[in-house]
Protein backbone atom coordinates (compact mmCIF):
# COMPACT_ATOMS: atom_id res chain seq x y z
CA UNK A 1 121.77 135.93 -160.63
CA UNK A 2 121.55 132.35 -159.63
CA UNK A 3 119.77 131.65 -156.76
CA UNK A 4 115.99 133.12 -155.75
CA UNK A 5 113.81 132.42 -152.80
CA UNK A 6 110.29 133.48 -152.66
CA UNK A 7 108.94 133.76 -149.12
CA UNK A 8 105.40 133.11 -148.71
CA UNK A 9 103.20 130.28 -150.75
CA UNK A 10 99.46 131.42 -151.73
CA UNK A 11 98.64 133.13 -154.88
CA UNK A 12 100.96 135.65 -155.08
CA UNK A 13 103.95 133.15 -154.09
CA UNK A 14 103.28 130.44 -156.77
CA UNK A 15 101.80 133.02 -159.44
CA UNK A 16 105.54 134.20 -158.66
CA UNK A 17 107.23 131.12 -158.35
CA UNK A 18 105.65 129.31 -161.94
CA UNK A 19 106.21 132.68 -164.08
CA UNK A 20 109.96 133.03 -163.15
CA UNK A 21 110.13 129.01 -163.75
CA UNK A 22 108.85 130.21 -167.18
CA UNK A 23 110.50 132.55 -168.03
CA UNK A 24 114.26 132.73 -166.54
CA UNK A 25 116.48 130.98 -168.12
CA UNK A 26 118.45 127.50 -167.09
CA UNK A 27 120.51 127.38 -164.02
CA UNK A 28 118.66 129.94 -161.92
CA UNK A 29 117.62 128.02 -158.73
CA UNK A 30 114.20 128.86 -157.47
CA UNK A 31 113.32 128.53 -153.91
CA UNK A 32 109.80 128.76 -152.42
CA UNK A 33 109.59 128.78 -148.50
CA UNK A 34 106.03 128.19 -146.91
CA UNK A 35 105.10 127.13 -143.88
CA UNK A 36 101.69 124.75 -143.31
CA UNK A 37 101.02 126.58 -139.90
CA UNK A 38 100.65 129.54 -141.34
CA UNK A 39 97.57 130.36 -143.24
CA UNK A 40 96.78 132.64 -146.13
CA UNK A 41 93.90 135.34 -147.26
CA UNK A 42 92.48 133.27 -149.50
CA UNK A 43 89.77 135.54 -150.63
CA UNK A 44 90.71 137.24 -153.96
CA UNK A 45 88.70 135.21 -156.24
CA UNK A 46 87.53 137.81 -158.64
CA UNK A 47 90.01 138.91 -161.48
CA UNK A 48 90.17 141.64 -164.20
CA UNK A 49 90.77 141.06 -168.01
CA UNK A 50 94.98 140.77 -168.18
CA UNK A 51 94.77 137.69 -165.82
CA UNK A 52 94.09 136.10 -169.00
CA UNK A 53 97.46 137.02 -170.44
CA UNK A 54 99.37 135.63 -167.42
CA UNK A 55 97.36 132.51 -167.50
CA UNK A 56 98.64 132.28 -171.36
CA UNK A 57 102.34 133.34 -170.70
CA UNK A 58 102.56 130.24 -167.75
CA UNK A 59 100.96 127.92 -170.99
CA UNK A 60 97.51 127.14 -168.72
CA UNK A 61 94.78 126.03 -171.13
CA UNK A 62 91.65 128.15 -170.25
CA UNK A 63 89.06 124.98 -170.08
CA UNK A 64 91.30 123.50 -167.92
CA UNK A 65 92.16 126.16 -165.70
CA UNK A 66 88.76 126.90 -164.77
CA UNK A 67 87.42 123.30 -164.21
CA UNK A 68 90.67 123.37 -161.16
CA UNK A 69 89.75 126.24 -159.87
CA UNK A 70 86.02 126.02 -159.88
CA UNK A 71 85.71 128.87 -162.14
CA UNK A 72 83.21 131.40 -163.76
CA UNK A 73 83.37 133.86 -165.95
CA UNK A 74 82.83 137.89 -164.95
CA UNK A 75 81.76 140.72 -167.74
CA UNK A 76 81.96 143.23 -165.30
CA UNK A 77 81.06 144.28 -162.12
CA UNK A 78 76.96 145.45 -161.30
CA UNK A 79 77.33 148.47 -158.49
CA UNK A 80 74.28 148.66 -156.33
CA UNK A 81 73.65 151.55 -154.49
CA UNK A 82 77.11 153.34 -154.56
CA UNK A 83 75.67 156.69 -155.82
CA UNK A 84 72.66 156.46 -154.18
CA UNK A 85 70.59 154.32 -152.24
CA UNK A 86 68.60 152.13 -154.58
CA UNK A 87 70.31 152.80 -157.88
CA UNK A 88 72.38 150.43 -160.13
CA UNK A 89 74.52 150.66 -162.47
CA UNK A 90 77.53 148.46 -164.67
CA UNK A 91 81.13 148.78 -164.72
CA UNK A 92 81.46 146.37 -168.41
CA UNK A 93 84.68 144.87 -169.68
CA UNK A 94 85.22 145.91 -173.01
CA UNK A 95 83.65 149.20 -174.48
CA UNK A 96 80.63 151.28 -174.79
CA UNK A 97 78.88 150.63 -177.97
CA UNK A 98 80.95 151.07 -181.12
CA UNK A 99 82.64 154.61 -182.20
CA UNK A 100 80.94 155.81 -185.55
CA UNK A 101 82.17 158.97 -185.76
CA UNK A 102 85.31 160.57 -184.61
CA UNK A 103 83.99 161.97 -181.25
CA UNK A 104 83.38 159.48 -178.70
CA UNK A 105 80.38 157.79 -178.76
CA UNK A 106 79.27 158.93 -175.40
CA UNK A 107 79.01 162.61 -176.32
CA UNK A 108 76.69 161.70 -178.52
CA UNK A 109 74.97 159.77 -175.69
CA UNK A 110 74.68 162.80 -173.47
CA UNK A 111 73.05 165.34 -176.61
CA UNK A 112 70.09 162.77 -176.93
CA UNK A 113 70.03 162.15 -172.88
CA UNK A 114 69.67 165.88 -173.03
CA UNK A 115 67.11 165.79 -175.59
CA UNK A 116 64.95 163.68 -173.76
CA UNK A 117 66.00 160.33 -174.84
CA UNK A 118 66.80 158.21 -170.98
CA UNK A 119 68.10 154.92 -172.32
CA UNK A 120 70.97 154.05 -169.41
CA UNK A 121 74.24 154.09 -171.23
CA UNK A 122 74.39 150.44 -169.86
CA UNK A 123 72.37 149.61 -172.52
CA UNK A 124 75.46 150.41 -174.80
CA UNK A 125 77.37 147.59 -173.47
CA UNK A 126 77.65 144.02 -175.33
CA UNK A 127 79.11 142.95 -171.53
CA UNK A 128 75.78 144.51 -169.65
CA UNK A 129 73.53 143.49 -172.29
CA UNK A 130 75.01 139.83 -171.89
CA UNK A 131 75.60 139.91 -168.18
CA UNK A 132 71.86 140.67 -167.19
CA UNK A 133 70.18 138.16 -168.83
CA UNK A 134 72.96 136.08 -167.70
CA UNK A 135 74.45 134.61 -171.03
CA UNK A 136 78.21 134.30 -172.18
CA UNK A 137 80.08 133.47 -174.48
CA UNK A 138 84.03 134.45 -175.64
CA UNK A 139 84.15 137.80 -177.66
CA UNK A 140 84.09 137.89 -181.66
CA UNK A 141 87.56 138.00 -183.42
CA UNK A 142 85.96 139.90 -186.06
CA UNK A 143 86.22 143.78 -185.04
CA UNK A 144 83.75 144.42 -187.31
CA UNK A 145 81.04 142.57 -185.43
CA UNK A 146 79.63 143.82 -181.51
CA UNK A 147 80.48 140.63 -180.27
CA UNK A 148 84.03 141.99 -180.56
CA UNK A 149 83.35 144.73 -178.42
CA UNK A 150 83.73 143.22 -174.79
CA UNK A 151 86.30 141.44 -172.36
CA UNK A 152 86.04 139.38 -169.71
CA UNK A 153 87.98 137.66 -166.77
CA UNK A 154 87.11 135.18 -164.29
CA UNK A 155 85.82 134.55 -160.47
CA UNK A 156 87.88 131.08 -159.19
CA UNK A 157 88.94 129.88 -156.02
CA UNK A 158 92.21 131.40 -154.98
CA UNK A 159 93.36 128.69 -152.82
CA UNK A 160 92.94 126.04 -155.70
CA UNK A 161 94.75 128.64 -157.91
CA UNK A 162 97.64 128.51 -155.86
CA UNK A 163 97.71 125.14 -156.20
CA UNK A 164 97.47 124.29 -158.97
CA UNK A 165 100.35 127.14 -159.91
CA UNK A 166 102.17 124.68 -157.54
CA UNK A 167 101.64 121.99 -159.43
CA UNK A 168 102.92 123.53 -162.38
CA UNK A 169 105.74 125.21 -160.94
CA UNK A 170 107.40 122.23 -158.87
CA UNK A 171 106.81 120.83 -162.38
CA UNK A 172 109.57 123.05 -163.84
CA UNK A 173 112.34 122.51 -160.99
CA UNK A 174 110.80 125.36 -158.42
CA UNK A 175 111.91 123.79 -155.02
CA UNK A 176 109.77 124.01 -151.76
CA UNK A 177 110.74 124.33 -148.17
CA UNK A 178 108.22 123.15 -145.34
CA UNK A 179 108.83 125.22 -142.78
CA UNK A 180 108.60 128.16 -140.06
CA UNK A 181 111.23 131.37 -140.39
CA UNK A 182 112.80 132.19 -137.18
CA UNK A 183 115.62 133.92 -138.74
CA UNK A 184 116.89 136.57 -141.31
CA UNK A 185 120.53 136.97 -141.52
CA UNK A 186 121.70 140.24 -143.24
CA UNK A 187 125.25 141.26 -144.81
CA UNK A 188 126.54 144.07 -142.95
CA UNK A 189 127.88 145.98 -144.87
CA UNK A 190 125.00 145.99 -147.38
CA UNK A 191 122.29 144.70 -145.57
CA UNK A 192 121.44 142.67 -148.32
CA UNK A 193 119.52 139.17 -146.99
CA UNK A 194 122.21 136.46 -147.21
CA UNK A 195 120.31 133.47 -145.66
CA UNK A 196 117.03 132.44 -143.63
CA UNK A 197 116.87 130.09 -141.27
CA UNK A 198 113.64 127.54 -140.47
CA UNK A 199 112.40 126.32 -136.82
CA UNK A 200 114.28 122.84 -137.68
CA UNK A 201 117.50 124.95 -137.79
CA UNK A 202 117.84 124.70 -141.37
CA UNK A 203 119.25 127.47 -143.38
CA UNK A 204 117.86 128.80 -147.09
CA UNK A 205 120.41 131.00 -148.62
CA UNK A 206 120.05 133.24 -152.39
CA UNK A 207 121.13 136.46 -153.65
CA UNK A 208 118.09 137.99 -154.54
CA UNK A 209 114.43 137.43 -152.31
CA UNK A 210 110.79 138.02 -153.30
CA UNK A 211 108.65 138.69 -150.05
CA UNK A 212 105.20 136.95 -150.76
CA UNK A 213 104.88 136.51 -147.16
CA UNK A 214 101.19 138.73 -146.81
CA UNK A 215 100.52 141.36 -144.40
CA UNK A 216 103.28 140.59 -142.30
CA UNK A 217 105.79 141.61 -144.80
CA UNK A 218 108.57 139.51 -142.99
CA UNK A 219 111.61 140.37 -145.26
CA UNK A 220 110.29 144.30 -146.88
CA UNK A 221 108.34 145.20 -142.90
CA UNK A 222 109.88 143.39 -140.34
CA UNK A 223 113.69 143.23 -141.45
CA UNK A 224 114.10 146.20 -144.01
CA UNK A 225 111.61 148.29 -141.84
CA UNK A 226 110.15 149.72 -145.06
CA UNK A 227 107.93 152.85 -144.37
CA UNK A 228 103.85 152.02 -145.38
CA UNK A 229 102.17 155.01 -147.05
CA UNK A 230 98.97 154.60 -145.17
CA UNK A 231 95.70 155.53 -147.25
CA UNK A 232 92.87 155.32 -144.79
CA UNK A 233 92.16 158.70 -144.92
CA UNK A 234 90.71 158.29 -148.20
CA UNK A 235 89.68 154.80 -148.27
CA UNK A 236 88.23 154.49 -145.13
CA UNK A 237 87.51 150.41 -144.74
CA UNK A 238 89.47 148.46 -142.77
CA UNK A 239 87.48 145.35 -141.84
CA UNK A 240 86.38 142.75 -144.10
CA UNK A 241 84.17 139.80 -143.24
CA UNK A 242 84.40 136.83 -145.85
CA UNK A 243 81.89 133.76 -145.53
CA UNK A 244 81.01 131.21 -148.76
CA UNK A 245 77.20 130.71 -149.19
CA UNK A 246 75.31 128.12 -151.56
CA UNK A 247 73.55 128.49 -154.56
CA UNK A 248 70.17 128.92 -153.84
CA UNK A 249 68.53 127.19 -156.99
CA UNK A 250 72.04 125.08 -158.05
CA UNK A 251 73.96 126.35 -160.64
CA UNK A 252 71.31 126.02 -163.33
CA UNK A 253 69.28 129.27 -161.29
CA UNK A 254 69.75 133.00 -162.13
CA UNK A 255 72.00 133.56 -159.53
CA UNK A 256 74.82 132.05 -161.40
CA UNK A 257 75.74 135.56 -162.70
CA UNK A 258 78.34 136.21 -165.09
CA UNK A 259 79.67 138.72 -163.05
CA UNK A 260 80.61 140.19 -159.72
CA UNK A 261 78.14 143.05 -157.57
CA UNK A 262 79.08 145.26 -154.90
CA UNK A 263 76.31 146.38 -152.78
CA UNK A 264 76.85 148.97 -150.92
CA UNK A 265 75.80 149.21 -146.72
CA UNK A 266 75.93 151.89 -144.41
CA UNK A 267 79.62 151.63 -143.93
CA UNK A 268 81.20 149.82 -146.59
CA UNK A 269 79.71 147.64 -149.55
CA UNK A 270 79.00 143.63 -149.72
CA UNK A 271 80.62 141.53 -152.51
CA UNK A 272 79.52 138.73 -154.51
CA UNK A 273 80.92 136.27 -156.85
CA UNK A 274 79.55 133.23 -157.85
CA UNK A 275 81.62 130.21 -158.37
CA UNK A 276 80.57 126.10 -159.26
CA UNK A 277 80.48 125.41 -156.00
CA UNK A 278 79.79 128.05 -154.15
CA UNK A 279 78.86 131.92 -154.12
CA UNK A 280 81.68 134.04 -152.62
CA UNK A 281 80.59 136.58 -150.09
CA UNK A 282 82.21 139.36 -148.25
CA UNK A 283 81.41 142.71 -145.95
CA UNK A 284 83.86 145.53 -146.37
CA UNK A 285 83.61 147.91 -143.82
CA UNK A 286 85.09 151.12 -141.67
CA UNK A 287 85.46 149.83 -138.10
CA UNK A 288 85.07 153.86 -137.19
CA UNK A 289 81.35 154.03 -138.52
CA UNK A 290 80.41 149.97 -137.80
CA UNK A 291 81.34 147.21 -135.04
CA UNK A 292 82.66 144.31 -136.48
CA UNK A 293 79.07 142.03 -135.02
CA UNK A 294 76.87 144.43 -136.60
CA UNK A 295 78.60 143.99 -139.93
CA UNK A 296 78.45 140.40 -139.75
CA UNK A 297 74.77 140.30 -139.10
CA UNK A 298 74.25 142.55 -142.22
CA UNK A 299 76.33 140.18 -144.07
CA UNK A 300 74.60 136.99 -143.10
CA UNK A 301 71.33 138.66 -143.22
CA UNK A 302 72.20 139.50 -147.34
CA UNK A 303 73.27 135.67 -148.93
CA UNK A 304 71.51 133.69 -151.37
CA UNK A 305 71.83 130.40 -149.50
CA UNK A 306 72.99 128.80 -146.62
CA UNK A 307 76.08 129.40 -145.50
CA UNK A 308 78.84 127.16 -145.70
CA UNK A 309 80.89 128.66 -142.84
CA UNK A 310 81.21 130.65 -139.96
CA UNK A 311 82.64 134.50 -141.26
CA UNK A 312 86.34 135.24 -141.15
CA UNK A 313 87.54 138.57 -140.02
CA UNK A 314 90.38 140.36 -141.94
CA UNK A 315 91.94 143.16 -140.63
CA UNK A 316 94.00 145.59 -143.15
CA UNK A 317 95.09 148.85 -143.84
CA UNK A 318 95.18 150.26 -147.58
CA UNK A 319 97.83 152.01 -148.78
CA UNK A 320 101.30 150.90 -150.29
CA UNK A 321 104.83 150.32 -149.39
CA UNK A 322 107.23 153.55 -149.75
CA UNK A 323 109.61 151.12 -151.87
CA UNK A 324 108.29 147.56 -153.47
CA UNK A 325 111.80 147.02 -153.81
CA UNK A 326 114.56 147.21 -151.15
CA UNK A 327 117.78 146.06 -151.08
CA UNK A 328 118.04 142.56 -152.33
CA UNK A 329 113.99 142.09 -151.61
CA UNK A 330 111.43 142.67 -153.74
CA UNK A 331 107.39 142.55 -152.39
CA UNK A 332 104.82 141.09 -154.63
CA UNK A 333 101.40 141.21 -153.46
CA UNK A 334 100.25 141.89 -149.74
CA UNK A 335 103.64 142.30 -148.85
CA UNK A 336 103.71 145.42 -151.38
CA UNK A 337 100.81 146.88 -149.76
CA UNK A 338 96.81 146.88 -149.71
CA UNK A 339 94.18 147.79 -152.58
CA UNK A 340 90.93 146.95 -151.26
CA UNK A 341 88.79 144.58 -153.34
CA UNK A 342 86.56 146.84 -154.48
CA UNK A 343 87.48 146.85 -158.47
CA UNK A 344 88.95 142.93 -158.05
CA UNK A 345 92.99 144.16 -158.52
CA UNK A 346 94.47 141.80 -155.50
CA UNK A 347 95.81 139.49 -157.73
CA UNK A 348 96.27 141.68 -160.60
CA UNK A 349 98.75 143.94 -158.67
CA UNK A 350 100.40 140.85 -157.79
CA UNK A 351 100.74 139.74 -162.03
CA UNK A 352 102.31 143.33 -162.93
CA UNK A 353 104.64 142.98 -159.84
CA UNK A 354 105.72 139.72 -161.04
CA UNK A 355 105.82 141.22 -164.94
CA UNK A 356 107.64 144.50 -163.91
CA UNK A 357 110.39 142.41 -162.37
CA UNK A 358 110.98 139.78 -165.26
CA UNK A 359 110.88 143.50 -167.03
CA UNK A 360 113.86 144.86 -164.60
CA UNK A 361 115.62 141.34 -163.72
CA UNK A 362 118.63 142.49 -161.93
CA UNK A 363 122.49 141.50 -162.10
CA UNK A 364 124.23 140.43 -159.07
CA UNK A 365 124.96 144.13 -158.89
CA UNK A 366 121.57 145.65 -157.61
CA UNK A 367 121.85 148.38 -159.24
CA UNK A 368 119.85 151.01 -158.33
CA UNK A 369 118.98 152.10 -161.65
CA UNK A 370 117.08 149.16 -161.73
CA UNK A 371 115.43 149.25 -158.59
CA UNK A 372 114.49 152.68 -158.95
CA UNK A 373 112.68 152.32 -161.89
CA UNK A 374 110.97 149.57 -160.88
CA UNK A 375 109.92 151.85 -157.41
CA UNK A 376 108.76 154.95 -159.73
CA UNK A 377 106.43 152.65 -161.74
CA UNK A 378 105.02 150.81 -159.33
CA UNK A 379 104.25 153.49 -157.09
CA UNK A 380 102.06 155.30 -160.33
CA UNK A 381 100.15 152.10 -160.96
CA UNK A 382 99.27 152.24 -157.14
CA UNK A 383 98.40 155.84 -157.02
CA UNK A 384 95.89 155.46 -160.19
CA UNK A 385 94.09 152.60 -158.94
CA UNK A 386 94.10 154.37 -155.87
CA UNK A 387 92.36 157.51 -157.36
CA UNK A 388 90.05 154.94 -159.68
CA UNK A 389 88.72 153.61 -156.49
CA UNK A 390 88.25 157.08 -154.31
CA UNK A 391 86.29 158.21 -157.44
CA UNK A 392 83.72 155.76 -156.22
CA UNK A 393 83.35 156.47 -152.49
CA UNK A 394 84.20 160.28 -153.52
CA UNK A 395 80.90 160.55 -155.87
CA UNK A 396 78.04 159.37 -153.84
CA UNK A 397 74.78 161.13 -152.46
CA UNK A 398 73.98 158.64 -149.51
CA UNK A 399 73.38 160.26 -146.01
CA UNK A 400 75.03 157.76 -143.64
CA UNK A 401 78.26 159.35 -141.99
CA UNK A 402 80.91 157.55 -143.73
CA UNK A 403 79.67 158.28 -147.27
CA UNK A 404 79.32 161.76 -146.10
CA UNK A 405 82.71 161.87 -145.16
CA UNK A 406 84.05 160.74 -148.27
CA UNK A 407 81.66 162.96 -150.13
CA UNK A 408 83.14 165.97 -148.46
CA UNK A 409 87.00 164.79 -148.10
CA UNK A 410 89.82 166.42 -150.04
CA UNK A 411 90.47 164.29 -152.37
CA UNK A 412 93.96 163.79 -154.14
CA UNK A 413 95.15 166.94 -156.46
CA UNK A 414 95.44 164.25 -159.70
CA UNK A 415 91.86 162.96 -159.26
CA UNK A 416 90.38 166.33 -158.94
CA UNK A 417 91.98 166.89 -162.05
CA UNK A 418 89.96 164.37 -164.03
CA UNK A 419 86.74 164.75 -162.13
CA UNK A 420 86.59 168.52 -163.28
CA UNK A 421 87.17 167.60 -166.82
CA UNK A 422 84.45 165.39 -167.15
CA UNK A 423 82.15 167.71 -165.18
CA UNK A 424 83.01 170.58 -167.70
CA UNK A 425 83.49 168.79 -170.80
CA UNK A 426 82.84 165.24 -170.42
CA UNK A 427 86.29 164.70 -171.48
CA UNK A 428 88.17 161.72 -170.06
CA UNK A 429 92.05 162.82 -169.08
CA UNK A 430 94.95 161.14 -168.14
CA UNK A 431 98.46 161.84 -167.79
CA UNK A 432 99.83 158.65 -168.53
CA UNK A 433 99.25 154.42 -169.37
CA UNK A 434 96.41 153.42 -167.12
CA UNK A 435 95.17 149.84 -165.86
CA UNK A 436 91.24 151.26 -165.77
CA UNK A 437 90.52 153.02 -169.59
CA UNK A 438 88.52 155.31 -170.46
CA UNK A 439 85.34 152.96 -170.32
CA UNK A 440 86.35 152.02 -167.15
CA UNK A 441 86.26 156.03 -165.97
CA UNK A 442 83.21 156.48 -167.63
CA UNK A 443 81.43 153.82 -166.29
CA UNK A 444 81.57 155.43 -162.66
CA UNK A 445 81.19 159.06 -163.40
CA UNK A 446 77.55 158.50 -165.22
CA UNK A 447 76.67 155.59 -163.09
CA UNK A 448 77.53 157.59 -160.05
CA UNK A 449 75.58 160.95 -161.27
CA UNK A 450 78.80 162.91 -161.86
CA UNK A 451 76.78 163.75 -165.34
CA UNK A 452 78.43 166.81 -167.26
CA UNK A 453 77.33 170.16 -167.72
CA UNK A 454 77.95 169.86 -171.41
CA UNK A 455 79.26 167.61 -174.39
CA UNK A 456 81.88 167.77 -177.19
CA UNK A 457 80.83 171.07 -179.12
CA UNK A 458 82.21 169.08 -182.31
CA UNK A 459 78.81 167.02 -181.69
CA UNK A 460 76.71 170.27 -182.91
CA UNK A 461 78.43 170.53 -186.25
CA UNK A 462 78.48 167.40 -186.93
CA UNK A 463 75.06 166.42 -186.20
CA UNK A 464 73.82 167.00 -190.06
CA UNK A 465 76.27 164.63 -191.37
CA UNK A 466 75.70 162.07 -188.41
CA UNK A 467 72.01 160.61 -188.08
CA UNK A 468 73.17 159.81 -184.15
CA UNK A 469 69.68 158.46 -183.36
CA UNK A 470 69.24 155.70 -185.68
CA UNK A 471 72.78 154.58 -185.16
CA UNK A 472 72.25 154.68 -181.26
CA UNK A 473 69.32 152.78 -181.34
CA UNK A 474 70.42 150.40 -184.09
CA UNK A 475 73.25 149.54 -181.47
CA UNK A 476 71.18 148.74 -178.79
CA UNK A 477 69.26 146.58 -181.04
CA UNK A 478 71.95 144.83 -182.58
CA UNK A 479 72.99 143.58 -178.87
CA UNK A 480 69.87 142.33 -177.55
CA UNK A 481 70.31 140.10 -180.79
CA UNK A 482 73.70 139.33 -180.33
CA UNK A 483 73.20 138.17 -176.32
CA UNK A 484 70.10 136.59 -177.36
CA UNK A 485 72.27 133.93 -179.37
CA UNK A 486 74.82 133.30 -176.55
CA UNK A 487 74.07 130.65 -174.48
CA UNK A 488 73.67 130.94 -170.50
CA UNK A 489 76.31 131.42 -168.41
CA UNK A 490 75.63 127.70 -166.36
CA UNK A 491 74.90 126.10 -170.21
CA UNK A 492 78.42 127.43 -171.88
CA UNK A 493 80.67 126.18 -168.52
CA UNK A 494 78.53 122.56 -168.65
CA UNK A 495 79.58 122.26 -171.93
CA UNK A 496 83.30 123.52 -171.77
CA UNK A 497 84.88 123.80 -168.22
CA UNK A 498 82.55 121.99 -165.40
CA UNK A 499 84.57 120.97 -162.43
């Protein structure tokens, strides 16, 4: 394979463009066609942990990354009122607490609860403990310590992602084309792509094609006519208003949070993630159950400053393509499908694309070995996000229509599967790798009320040889001291990464 053009620019086109720079070897030509007139999304600008690992394998130095892209650091995401109206809880990076005994810690969680004892099981979190009195610093390399026990990713502006990616991809030979596409020429008897040509009349040719073009899906949609697996049905939002806000007390107020909150409204949920420069905002909503003014009046009624723009209006569907991979054309990112934002994997989805296919890098052949697999595994990531993020519009008491609806929906046969498992036995299933763990699960099914109806029986005859209170509590302690020593969130980026 010797020749590659990307179509589409934005994140996922440059994340795409500077790791196959990286990583393929000399004499492959890489092509990235993106057109000026044409604008992106531009709105994914919260991450999850493994963004860290890509940032590493394209050689970005961390300080310097987020000083370009105006970045923060996130411990987790705070959920307000997704179970019910008023309540709260934390979905951490990292772990719950620290496993002393070989049943999960949280069993032992729910026989105190049960006893009486109501500390939140946030409180068992080095990232919650951290992220509300807004202080951060990198996790311990010492497993032995608590420090050690939590992750964390970043918020940063996804336009200046892209460009710096762009940057560091022209830097390693990528080529860029200016330009329009008003023509995809097919072989036919194939129907491989052979060549594209621009509005100037000039023609791009390759042998194999990543479609990073968005929504539109020029090359996997609109040529290939690739079914879309529409999800709506389950995740009912279609709408989303986005609109940057200021800090209302700088940088140096509490508002500069070390993480990301969802708030949920009375047809979708309100995000929030604080960069330098700026606070990102957005409105997430069902255009069945709210019109599209209404939702921008809730929206500008709920920022923390001024805001810095008039609100943009996406329009999307979620769901997935039947095949990422068709043909000669592979679709990374919004040209793959839709995961809405809810648990920040945009641009993760668009990383394990890019990783999957490095993973599968074809021959001139196409075989479909190779394309299959790559089709089979990315249609299982999909469907487990997928059923990660039902779980949370699935398990919720409020009484407006559309959370009633997805209260009482069928809901898919695999997540019923794990729900009734941790209802019975507070036992935490899968049949296969996942991208949310266990903590992850958990985090949702106490914080939303799904609380069980028992806990590990091996807790009862064990609890002579385990004193379960005094090491619960001495956890709890031990991270109020540890977060106590961090510094803030605003002091640690002064010091290390300010743009």
């Amino acid at each position: 394979m010797r020749r590659v053009c990307i179509v589409g620019g934005g994140s996922a086109g440059w994340m795409t463009a500077a790791a196959l720079a990286r990583q393929l070897p000399a004499g492959v030509e890489i092509a990235l066609v993106e057109s000026e007139e044409i604008g992106t999304v531009g709105v994914g600008e919260a991450t999850i942990p493994p963004i860290k690992l890509f940032n590493q394998l394209l050689g970005l130095n961390e300080a310097e990354f987020v000083k370009a892209t105006q970045g923060s650091f996130k411990l987790g995401i705070e959920f307000v009122g997704w179970g019910r109206a008023g309540h709260r809880y934390f979905h951490p990076f990292g772990t719950y607490g620290a496993d002393f005994d070989s049943v999960p810690m949280h069993h032992w969680w729910l026989k105190q609860r049960l006893a009486g004892d109501q500390t939140p099981l946030d409180d068992f979190s080095m990232a919650w403990v951290a992220a509300k009195a807004n202080r951060f610093a990198p996790p311990a390399q010492d497993r032995r310590l608590v420090q050690s026990t939590f992750d964390y990713a970043y918020h940063f502006d996804a336009g200046l992602y892209a460009q710096a990616l762009r940057r560091l991809a022209e830097g390693l030979g990528v080529t860029r084309h200016e330009g329009r596409i008003t023509g995809v020429a097919r072989d036919g008897e194939s129907g491989n792509i052979t060549h594209i040509t621009l509005a100037d009349g000039r023609q791009v040719e390759a042998e194999f094609w990543i479609d990073c073009s968005g929504f539109r899906g020029l090359l996997i949609a609109e040529t290939l006519a690739t079914p879309f697996i529409d999800w709506t049905h389950w995740l009912p939002c279609d709408r989303a208003l986005a609109v940057p806000c200021g800090h209302a007390n700088g940088t140096d107020g509490e508002g500069f949070t070390p993480y990301t909150r969802s708030t949920a409204h009375g047809a979708g949920w309100q995000w929030r993630i604080p960069l330098q420069h700026r606070i990102g905002n957005g409105h997430v909503f069902s255009s069945a159950f709210m019109g599209e003014d209404e939702a921008a009046a809730l929206l500008l009624a709920n920022l923390d400053g001024p805001a810095l723009a008039d609100p943009r209006l996406l329009r999307f569907t979620t769901g997935r393509r039947a095949q990422a991979w068709s043909h000669n054309v592979v679709a990374i990112g919004l040209a793959a499908g839709f995961m809405e934002p809810l648990e920040s994997t945009s641009l993760h989805l668009v990383q394990s694309g890019i990783m999957r296919l490095l993973a599968l890098w074809p021959t001139r052949g196409m075989d479909a070995l190779v394309r299959d697999e790559f089709n089979k595994v990315t249609a299982t990531e999909w469907e487990r996000i997928r059923d990660f993020l039902i779980l949370h519009y699935h398990l919720n008491s409020r009484d407006e229509p559309m959370w009633r609806q997805c209260a009482a929906m069928p809901i898919p046969d695999s997540l019923q599967h794990k729900m009734e498992h941790f209802r019975r036995f507070a036992r935490l299933v899968s049949d296969g790798p996942e991208l949310f763990l266990n903590a992850s699960w958990l985090a949702v099914h106490i914080g939303q009320c799904n609380l069980p109806d028992r806990y590990d029986p091996l807790v009862d005859s064990r609890a002579a040889q385990v004193d379960a209170p005094r090491l619960l509590s001495g956890l709890a302690r031990v991270m109020r001291e540890a977060a106590a020593e961090m510094p803030s969130h605003a002091a640690f980026i002064a010091r290390y990464c300010a743009a």
